[in-house]
C-alpha atoms as a PDB file:
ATOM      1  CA  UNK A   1     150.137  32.057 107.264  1.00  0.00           C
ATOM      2  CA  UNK A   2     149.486  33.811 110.393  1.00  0.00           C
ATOM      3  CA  UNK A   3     152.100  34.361 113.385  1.00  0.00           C
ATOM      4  CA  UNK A   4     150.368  32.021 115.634  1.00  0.00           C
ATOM      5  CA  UNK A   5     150.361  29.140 112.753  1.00  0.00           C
ATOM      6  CA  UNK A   6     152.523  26.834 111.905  1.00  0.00           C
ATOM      7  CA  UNK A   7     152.461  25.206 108.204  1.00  0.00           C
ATOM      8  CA  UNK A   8     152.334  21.601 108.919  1.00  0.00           C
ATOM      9  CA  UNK A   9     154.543  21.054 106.327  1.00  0.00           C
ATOM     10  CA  UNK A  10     157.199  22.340 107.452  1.00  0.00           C
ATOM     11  CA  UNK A  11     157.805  19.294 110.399  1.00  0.00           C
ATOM     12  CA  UNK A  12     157.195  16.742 107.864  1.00  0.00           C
ATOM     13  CA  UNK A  13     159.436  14.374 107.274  1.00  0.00           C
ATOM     14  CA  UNK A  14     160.545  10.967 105.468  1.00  0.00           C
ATOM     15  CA  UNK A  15     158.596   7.957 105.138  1.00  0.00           C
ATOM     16  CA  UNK A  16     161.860   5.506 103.924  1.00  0.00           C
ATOM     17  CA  UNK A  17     162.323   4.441 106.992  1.00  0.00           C
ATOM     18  CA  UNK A  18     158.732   2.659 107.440  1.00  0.00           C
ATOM     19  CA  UNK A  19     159.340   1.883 103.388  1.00  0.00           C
ATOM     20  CA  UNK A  20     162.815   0.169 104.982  1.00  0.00           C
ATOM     21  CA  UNK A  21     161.312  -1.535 107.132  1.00  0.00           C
ATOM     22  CA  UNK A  22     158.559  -2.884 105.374  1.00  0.00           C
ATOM     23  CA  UNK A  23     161.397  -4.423 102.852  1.00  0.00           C
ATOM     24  CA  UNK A  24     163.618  -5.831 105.540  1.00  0.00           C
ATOM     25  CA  UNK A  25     160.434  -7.261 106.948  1.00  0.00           C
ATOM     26  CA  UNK A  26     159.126  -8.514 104.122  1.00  0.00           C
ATOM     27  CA  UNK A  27     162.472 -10.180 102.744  1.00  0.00           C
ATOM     28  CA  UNK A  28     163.207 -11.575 106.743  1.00  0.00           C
ATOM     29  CA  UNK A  29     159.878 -13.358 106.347  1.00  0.00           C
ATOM     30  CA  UNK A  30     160.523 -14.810 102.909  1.00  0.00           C
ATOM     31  CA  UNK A  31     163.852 -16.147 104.005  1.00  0.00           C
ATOM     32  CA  UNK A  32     161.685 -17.868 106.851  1.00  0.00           C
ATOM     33  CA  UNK A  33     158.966 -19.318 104.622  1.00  0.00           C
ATOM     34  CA  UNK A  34     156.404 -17.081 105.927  1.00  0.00           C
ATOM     35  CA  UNK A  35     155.067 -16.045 102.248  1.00  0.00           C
ATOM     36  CA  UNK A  36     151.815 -14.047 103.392  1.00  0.00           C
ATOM     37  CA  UNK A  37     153.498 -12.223 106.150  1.00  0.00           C
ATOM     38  CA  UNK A  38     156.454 -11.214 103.598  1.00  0.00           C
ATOM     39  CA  UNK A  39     153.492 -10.328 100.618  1.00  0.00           C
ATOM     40  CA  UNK A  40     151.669  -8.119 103.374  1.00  0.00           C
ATOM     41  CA  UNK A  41     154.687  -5.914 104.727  1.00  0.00           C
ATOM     42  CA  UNK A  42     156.190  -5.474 101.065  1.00  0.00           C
ATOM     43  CA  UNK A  43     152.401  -4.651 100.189  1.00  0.00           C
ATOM     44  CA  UNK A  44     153.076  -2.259 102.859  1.00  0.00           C
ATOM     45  CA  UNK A  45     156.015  -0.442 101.466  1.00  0.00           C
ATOM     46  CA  UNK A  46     154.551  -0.475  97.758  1.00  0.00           C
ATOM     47  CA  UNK A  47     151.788   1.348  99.377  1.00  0.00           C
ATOM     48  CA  UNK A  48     154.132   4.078 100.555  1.00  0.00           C
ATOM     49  CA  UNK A  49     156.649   4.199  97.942  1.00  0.00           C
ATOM     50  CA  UNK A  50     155.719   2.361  95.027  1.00  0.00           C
ATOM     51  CA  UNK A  51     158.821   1.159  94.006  1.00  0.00           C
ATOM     52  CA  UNK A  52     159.032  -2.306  96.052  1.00  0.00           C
ATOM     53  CA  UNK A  53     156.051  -3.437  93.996  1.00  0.00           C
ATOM     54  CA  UNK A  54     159.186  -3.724  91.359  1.00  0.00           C
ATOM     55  CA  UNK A  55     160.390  -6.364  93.791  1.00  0.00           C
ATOM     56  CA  UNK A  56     157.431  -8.858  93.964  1.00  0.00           C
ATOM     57  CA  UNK A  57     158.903 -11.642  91.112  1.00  0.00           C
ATOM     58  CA  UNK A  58     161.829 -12.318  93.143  1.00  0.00           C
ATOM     59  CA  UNK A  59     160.376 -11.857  96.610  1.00  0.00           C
ATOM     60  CA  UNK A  60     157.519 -14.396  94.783  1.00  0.00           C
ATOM     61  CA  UNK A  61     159.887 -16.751  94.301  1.00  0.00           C
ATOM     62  CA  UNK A  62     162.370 -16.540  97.005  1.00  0.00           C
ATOM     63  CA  UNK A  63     158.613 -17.326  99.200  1.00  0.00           C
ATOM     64  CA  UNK A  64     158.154 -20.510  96.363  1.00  0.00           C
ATOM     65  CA  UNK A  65     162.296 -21.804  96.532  1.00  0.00           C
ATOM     66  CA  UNK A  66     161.397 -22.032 100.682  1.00  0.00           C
ATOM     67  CA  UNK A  67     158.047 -23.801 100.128  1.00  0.00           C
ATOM     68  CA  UNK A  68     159.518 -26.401  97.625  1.00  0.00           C
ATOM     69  CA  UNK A  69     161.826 -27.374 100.883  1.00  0.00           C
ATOM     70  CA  UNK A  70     158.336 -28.651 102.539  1.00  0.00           C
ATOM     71  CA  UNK A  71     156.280 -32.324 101.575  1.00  0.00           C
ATOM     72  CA  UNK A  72     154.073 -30.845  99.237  1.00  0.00           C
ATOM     73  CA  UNK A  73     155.469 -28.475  97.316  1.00  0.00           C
ATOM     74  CA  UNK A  74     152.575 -25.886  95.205  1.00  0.00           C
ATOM     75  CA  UNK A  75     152.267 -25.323  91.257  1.00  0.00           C
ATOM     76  CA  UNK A  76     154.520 -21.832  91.202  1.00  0.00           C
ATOM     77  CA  UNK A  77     152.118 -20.240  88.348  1.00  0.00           C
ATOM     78  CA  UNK A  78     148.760 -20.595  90.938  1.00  0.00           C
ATOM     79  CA  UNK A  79     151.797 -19.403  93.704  1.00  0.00           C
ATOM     80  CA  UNK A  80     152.380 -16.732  91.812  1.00  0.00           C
ATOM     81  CA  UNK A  81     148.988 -15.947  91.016  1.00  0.00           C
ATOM     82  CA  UNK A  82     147.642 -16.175  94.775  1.00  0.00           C
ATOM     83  CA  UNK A  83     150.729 -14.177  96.309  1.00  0.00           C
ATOM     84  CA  UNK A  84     150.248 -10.825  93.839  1.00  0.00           C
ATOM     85  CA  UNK A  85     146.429 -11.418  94.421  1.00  0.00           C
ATOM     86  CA  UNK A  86     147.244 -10.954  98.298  1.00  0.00           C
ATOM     87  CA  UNK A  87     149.813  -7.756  97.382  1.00  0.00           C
ATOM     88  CA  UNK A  88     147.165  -6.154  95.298  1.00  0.00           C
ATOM     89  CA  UNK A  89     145.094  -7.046  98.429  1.00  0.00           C
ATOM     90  CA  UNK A  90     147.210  -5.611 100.647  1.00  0.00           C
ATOM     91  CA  UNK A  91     147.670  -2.556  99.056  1.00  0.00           C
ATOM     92  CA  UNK A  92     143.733  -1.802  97.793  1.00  0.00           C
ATOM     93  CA  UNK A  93     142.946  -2.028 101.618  1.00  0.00           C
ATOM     94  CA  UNK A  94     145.326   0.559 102.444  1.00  0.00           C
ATOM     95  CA  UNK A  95     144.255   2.798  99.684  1.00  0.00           C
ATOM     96  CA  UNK A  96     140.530   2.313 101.024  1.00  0.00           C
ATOM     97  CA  UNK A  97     141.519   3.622 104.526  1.00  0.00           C
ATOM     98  CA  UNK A  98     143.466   6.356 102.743  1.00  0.00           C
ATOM     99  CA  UNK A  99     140.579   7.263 100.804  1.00  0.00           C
ATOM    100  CA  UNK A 100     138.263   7.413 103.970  1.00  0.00           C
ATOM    101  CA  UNK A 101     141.083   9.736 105.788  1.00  0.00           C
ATOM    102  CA  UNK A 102     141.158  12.222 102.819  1.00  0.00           C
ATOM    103  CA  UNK A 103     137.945  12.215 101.339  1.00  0.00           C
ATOM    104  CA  UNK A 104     139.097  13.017  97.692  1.00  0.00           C
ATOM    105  CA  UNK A 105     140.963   9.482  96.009  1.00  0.00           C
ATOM    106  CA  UNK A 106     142.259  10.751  93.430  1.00  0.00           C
ATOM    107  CA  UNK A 107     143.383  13.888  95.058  1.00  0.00           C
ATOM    108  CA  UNK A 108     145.188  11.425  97.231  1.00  0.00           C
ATOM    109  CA  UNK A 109     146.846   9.108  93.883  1.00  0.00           C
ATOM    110  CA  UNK A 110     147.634  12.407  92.028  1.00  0.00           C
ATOM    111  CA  UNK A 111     149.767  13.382  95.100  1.00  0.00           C
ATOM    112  CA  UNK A 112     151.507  10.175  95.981  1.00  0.00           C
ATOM    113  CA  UNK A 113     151.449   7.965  93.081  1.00  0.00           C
ATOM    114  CA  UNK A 114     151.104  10.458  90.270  1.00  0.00           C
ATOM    115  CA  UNK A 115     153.978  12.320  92.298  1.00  0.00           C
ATOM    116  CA  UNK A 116     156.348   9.611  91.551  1.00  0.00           C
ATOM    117  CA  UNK A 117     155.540   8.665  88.023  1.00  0.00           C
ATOM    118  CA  UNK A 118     155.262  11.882  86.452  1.00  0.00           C
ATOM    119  CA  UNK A 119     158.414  13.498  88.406  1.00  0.00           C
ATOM    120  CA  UNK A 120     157.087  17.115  88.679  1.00  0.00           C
ATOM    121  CA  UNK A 121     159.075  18.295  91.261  1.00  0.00           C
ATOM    122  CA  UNK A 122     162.835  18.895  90.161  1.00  0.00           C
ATOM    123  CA  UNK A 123     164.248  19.769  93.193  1.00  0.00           C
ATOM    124  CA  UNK A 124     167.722  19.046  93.014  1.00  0.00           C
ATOM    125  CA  UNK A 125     169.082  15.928  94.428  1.00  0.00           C
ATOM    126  CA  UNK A 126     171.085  12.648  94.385  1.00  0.00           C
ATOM    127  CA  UNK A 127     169.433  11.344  91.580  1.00  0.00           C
ATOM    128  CA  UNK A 128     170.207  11.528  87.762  1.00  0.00           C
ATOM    129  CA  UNK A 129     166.456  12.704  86.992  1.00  0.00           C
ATOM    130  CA  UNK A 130     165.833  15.779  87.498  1.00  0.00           C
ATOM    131  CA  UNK A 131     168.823  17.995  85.518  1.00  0.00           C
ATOM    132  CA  UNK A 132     167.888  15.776  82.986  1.00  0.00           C
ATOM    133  CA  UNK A 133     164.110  17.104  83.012  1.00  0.00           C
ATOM    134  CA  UNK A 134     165.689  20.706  83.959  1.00  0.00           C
ATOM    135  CA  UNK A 135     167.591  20.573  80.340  1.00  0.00           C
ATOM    136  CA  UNK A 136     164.843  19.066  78.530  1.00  0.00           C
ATOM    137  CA  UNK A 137     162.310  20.744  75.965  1.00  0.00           C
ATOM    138  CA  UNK A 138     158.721  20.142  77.532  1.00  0.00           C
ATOM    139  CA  UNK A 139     157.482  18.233  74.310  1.00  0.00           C
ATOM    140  CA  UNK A 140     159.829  15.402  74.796  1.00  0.00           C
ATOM    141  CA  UNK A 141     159.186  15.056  78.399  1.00  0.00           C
ATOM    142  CA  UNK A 142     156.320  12.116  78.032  1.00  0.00           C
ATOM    143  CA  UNK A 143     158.122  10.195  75.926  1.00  0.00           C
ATOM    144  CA  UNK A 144     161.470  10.295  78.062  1.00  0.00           C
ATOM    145  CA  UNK A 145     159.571   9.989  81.298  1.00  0.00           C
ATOM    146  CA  UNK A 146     158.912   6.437  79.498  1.00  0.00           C
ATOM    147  CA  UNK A 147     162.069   5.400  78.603  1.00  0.00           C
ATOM    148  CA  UNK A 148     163.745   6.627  82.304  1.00  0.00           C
ATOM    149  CA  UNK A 149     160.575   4.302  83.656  1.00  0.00           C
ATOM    150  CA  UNK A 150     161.311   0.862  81.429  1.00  0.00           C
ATOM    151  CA  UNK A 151     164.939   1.449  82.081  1.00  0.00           C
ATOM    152  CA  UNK A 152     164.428   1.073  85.592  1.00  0.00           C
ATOM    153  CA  UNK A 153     161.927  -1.716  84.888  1.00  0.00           C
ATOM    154  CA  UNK A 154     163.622  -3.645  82.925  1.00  0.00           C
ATOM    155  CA  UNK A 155     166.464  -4.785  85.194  1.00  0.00           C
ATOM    156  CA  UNK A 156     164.011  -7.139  86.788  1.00  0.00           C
ATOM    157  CA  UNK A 157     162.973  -9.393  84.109  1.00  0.00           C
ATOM    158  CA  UNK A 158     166.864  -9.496  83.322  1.00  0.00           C
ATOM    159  CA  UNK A 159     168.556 -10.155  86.869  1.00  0.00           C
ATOM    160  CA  UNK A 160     165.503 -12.441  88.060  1.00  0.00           C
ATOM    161  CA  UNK A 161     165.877 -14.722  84.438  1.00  0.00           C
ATOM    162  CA  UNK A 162     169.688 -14.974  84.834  1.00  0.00           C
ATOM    163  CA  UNK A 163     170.174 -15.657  88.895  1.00  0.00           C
ATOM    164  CA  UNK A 164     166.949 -17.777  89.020  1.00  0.00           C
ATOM    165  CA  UNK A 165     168.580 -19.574  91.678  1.00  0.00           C
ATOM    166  CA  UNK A 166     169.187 -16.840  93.628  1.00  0.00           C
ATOM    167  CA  UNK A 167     166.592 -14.713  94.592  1.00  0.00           C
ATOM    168  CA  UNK A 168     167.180 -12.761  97.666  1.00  0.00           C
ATOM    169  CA  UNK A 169     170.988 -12.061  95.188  1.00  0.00           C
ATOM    170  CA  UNK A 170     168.118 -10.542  92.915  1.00  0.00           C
ATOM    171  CA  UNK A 171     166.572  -8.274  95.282  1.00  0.00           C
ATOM    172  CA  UNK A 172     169.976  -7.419  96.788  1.00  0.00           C
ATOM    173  CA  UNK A 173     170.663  -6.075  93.210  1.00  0.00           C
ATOM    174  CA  UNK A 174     167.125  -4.130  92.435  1.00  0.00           C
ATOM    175  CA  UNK A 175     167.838  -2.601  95.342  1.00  0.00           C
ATOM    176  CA  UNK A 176     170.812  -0.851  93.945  1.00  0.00           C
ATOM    177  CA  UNK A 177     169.351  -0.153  90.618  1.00  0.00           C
ATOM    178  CA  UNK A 178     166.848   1.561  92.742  1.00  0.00           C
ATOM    179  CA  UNK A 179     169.168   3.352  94.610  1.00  0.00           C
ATOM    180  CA  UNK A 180     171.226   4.858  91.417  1.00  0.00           C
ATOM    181  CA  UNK A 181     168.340   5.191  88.597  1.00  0.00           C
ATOM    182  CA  UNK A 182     165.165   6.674  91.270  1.00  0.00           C
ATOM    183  CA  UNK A 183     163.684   9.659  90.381  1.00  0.00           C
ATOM    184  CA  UNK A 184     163.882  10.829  93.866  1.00  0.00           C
ATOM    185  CA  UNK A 185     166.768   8.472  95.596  1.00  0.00           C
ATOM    186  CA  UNK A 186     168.247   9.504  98.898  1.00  0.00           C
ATOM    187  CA  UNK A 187     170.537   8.541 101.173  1.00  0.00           C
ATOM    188  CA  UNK A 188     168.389   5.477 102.837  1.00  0.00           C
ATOM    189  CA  UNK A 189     167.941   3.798  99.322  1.00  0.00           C
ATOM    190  CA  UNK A 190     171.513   3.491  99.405  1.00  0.00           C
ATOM    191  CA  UNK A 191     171.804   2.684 102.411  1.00  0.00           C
ATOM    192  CA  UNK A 192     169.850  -0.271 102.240  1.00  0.00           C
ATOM    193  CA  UNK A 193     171.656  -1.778  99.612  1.00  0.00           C
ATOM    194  CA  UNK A 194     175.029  -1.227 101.749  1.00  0.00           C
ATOM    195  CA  UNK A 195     173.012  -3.092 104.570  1.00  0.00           C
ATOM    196  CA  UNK A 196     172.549  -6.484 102.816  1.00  0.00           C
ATOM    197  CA  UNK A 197     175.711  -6.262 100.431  1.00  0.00           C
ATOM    198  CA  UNK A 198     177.414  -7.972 103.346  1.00  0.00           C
ATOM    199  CA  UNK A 199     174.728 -11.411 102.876  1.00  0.00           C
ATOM    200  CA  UNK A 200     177.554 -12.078 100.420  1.00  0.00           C
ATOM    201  CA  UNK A 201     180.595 -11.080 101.472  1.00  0.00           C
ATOM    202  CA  UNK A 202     181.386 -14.562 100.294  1.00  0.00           C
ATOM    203  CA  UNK A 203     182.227 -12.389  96.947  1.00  0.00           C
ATOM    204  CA  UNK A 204     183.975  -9.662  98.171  1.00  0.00           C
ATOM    205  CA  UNK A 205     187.494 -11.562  97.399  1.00  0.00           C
ATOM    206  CA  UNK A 206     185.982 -12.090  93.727  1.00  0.00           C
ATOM    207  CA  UNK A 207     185.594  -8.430  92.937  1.00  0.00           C
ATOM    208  CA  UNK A 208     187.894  -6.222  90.994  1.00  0.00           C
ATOM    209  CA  UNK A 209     186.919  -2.131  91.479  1.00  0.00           C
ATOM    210  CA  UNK A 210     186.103  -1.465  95.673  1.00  0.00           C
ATOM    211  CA  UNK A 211     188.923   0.614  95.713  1.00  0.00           C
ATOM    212  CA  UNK A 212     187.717   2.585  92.687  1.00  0.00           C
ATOM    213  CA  UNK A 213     183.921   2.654  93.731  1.00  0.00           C
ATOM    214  CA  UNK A 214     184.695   3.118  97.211  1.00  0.00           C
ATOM    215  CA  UNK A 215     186.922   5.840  96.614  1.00  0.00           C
ATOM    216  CA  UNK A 216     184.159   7.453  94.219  1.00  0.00           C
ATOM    217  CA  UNK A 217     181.440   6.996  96.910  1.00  0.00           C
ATOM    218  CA  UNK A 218     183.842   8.599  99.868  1.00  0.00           C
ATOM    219  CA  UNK A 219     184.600  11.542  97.367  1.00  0.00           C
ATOM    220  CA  UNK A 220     181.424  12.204  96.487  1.00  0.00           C
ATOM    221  CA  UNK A 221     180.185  12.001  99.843  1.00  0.00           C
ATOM    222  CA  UNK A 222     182.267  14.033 101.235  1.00  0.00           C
ATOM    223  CA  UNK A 223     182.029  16.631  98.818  1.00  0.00           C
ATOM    224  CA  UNK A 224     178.948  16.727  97.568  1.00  0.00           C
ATOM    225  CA  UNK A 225     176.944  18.889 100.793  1.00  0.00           C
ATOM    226  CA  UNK A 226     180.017  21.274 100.102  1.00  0.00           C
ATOM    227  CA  UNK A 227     179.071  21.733  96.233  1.00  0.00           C
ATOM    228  CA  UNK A 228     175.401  22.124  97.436  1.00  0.00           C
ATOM    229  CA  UNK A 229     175.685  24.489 100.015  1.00  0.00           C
ATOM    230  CA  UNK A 230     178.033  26.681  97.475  1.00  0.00           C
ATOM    231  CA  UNK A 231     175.549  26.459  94.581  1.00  0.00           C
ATOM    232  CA  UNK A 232     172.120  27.056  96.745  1.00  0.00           C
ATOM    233  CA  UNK A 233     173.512  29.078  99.797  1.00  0.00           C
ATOM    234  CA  UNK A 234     176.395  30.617  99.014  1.00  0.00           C
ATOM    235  CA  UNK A 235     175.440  31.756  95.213  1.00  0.00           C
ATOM    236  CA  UNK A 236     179.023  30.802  94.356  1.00  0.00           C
ATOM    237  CA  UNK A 237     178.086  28.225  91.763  1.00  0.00           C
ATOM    238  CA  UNK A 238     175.531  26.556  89.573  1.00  0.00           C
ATOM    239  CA  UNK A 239     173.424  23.622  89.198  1.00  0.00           C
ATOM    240  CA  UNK A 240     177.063  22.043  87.408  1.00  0.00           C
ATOM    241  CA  UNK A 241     178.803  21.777  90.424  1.00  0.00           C
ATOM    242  CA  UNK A 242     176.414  19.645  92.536  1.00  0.00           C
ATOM    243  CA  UNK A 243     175.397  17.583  89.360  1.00  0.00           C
ATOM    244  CA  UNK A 244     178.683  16.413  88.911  1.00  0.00           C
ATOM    245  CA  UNK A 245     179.086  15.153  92.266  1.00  0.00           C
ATOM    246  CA  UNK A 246     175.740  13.640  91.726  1.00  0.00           C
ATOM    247  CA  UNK A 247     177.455  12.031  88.898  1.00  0.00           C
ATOM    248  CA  UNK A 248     180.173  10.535  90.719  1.00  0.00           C
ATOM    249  CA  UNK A 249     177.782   9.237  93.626  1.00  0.00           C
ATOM    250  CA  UNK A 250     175.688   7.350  91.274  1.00  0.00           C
ATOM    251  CA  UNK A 251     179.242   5.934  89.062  1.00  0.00           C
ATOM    252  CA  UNK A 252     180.134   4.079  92.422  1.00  0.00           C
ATOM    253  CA  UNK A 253     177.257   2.784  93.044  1.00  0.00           C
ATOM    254  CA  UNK A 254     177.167   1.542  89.334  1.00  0.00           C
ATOM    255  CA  UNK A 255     180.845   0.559  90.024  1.00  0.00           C
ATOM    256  CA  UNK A 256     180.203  -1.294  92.817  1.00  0.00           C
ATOM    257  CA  UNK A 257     176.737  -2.927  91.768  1.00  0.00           C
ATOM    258  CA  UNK A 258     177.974  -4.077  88.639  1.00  0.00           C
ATOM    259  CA  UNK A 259     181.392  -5.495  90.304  1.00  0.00           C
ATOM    260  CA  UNK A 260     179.240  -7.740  92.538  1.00  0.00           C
ATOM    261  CA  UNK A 261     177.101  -8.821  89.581  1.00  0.00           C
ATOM    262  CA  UNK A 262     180.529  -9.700  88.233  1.00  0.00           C
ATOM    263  CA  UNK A 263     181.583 -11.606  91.485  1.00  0.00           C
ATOM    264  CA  UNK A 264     178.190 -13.202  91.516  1.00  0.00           C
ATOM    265  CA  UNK A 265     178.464 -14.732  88.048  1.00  0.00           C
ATOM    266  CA  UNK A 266     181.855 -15.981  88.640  1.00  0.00           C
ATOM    267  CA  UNK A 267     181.137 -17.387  92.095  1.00  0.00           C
ATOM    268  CA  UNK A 268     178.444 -19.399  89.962  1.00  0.00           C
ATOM    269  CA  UNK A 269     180.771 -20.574  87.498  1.00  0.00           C
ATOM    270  CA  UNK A 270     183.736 -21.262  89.956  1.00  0.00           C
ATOM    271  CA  UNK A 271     180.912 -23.253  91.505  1.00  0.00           C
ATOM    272  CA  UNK A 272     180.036 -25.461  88.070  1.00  0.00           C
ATOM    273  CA  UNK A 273     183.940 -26.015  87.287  1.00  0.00           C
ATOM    274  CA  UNK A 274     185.752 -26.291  90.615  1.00  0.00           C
ATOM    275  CA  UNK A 275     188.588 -27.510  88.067  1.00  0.00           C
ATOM    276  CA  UNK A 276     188.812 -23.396  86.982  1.00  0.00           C
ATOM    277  CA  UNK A 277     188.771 -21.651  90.384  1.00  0.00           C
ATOM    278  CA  UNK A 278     191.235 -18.779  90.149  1.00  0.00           C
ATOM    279  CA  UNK A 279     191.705 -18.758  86.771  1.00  0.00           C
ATOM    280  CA  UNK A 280     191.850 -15.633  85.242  1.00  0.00           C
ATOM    281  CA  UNK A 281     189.615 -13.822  83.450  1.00  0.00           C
ATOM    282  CA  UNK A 282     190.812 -12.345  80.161  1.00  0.00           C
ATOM    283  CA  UNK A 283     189.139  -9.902  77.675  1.00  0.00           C
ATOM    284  CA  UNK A 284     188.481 -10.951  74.279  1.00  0.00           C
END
């Protein structure tokens, strides 16, 4: 590169917060009963990050629970049916206008797309990925790169089946799976999930580990851009140092994601048998 160029890549920067804002936007407008509105923008942020297309069953159905409020309520399989006919939609007509910017469409998937599903870029980060993929011998790296992917997958058959009645609780949820098992996570994936934890802070008295996970979050927030700068600046340590940090940042987030699960379930069941409220629970 010449002295009178500038790489363009070197002022890029983040796309989560449009893939934020499509989310909020898209959940705001399935509270409200606007269903198309909410399939577009989450459309949207599939298009950018592919992830929130993980998030369609409950967003589907928190758009179907508002609908069944109104006089004639619709058959939910031809709801469901129309609604991820509009996503796919949505997201084929942003594609098109992405292939007519770049001229070369699968150029374009390999580098977005094929970018996230194939994880070829270990840079280190907050995720649990890539020292995984650093460590691993290259002939097992298919069949892993499966496993990591239906992992994070299968949390939304799970949480959807067992808080049916609860929807945006469901996507509250994904959202911290997503946050803690990404391939790439950062700092706004979290961040998201802290922003509508407090939609139920009806089960904040229910919980039994914030101290723990919020101590493990603080600690590992605090010292986790020390053990990075040490290990890639200061050549004063290894990749160890900044994965275990990594390590505690994600067992917080576990801590505290499966704590409000937890809360969740026994909010529900508090609910069934007001007889057993404040009983307590007991190990077998």
């Amino acid at each position: 590169m010449s002295d009178g160029m500038e790489c363009p890549l070197q002022h890029a920067r983040s796309t989560s917060v449009f893939t934020t804002s499509g989310i909020l936007f898209a959940v705001s407008n399935a509270v409200g009963g606007n269903s198309i509105n909410a399939m577009l923008a989450l459309g949207f942020a599939s298009y950018l990050s592919l992830y929130p297309a993980l998030l369609f069953i409950p967003l589907v159905l928190l758009c179907y629970d508002r609908r069944l409020e109104g006089p004639s309520p619709p058959n939910v399989g031809s709801f469901i049916v129309q609604h991820a006919a509009l996503l796919l939609a949505s997201v084929a007509g942003l594609l098109g206008l992405s292939c007519l910017i770049t001229g070369n469409f699968w150029e374009f998937l390999s580098a977005t797309y094929g970018f996230h599903l194939l994880v070829p870029d270990l840079t280190p980060n907050v995720g649990l990925w890539w020292y995984f993929f650093i460590e691993m011998f290259d002939s097992f790296r298919e069949f892993f790169l499966g496993v990591f992917w239906l992992h994070l997958a299968s949390y939304v058959g799970g949480l959807t089946a067992r808080f049916r009645k609860q929807p945006l609780f469901v996507i509250t949820s994904l959202l911290g799976v997503f946050a803690i098992f990404k391939p790439y996570p950062s700092i706004s994936d979290a961040s998201l999930f802290f922003a509508l934890l407090p939609l139920y802070r009806h089960l904040f008295p229910l919980m039994r580990y914030t101290f723990f996970a919020g101590s493990a979050i603080l600690y590992s927030g605090l010292l986790g851009p020390a053990f990075y700068h040490l290990w890639i600046y200061a050549g004063s340590g290894n990749a160890n140092f900044f994965y275990a940090i990594t390590l505690v940042w994600s067992l917080g987030l576990s801590i505290l994601l499966a704590d409000t699960v937890f809360a969740a379930l026994r909010d529900e069941w508090e609910q069934e048998r007001p007889d057993q409220v404040g009983t307590e629970v007991r190990q077998v």
